[in-house]
Protein backbone atom coordinates (compact mmCIF):
# COMPACT_ATOMS: atom_id res chain seq x y z
CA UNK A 1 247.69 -72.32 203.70
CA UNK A 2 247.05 -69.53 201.52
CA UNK A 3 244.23 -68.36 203.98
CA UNK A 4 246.33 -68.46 206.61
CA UNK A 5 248.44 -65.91 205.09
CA UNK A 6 245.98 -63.79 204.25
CA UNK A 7 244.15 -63.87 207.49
CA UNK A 8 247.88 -62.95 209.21
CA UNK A 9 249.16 -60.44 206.25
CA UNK A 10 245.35 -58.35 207.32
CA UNK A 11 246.00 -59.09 211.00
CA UNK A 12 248.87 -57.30 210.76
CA UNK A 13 246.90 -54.40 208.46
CA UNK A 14 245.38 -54.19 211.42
CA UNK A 15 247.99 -53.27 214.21
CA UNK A 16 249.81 -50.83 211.33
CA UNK A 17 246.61 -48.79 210.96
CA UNK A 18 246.55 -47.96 214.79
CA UNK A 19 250.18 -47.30 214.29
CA UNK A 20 249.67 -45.08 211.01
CA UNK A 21 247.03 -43.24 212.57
CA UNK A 22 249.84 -42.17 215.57
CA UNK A 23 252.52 -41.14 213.03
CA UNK A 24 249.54 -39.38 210.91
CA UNK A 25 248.50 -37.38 214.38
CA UNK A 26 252.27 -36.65 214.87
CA UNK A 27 252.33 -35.43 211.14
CA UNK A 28 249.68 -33.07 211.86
CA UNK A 29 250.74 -31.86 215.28
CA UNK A 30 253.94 -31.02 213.93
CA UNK A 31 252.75 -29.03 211.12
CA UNK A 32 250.47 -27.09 213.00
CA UNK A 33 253.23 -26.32 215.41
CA UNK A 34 255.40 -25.26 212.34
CA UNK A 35 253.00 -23.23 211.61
CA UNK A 36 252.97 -21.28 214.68
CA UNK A 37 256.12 -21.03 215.30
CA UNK A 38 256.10 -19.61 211.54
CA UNK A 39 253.30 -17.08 212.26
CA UNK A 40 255.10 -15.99 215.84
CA UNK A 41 258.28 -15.04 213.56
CA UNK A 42 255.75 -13.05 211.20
CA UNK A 43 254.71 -10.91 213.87
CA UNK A 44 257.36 -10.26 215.55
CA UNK A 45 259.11 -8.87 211.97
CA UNK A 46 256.40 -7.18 211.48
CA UNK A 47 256.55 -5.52 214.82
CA UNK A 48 259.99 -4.79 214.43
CA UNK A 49 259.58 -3.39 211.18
CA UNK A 50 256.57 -1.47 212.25
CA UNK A 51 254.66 -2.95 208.85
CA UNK A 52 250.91 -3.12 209.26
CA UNK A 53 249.80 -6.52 210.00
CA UNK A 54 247.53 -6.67 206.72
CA UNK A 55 250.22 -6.35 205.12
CA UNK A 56 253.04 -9.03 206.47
CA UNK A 57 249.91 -11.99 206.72
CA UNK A 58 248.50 -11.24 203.42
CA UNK A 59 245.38 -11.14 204.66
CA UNK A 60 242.22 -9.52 202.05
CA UNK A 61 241.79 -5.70 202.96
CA UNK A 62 238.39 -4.17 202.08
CA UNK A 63 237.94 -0.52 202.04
CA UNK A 64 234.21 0.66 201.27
CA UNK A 65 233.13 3.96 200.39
CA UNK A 66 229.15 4.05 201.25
CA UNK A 67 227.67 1.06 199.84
CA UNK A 68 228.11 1.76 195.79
CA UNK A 69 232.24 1.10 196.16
CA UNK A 70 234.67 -1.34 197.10
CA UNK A 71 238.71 -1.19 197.34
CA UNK A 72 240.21 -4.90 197.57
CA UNK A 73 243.30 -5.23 198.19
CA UNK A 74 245.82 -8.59 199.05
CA UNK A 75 243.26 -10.85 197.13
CA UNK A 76 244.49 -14.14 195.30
CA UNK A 77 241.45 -15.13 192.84
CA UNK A 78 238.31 -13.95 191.48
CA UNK A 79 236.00 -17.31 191.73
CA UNK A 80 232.82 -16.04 191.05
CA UNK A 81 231.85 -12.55 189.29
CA UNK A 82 228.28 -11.58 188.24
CA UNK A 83 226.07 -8.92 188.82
CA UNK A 84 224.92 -10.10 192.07
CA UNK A 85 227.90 -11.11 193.27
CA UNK A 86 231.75 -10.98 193.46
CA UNK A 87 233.40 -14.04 195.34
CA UNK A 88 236.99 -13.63 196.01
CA UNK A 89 239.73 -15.97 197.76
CA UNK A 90 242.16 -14.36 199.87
CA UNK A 91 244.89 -16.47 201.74
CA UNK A 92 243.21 -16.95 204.66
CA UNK A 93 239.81 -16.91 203.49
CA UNK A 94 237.14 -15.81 200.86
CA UNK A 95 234.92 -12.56 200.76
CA UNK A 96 231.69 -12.09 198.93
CA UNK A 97 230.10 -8.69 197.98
CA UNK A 98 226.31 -9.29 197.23
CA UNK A 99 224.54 -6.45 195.63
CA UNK A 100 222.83 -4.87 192.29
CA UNK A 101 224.23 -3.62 189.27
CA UNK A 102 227.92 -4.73 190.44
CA UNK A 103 230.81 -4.52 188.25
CA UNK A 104 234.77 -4.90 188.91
CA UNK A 105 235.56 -1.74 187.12
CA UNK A 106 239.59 -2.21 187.57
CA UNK A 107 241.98 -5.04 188.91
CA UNK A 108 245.33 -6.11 188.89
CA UNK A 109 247.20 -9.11 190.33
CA UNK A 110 247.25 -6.75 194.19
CA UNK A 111 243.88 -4.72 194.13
CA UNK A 112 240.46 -4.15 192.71
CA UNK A 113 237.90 -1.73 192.42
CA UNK A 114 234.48 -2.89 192.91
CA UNK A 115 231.31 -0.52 192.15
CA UNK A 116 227.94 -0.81 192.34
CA UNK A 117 224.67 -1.09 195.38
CA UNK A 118 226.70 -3.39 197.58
CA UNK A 119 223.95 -4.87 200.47
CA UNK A 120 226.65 -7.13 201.91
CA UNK A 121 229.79 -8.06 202.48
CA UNK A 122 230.39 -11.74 203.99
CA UNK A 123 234.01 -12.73 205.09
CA UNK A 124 234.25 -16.60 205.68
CA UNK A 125 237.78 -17.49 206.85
């Protein structure tokens, strides 16, 4: 008897996980339409407001001046930092700066000031 059970209790395991996988794809279909409905409000305060998109999405702003200087700005996290390479997360995304010789010479919790021979900047979003 008690295989029985267990044969019917993993049956039924069975038929659930179809079922789970439904409400999981309903989960995640509803989220990502949350989330553009939230990003179509964004813009359209944004717009309204006339503030620069950068700005209302958070997104990482990089000014460069030549290739020995870096302005950051809307940046969350340094997660890497030597002298071959700063690695920063943004909100939607990370940006590297490989080089020589680099050094973060200033930084606060909104900007940063990164000098040195930068040979590349890689987004990856």
């Amino acid at each position: 008897m008690k295989n029985n059970r267990y044969c019917h209790s993993k049956q039924r395991e069975k038929g659930s996980g179809r079922e789970n996988l439904a409400e999981e794809k309903d989960r995640e279909n509803r989220k990502t339409l949350r989330q553009r409905q939230r990003n179509i409000r964004e813009e359209l305060l944004a717009d309204r407001l006339r503030i620069p998109a950068d700005v209302c999405e958070g997104t990482i702003r990089v000014t460069l001046t030549g290739n020995t200087r870096a302005w950051v700005e809307n940046y969350k996290g340094i997660l890497e930092y030597t002298e071959r390479t700063v690695l920063l997360q943004g909100k939607n995304g990370r940006v590297s700066f490989e080089g020589e010789g680099l050094c973060i010479e200033y930084y606060t919790d909104e900007d940063m000031l990164i000098r040195g021979r930068i040979k590349a900047l890689k987004l990856d979003s």
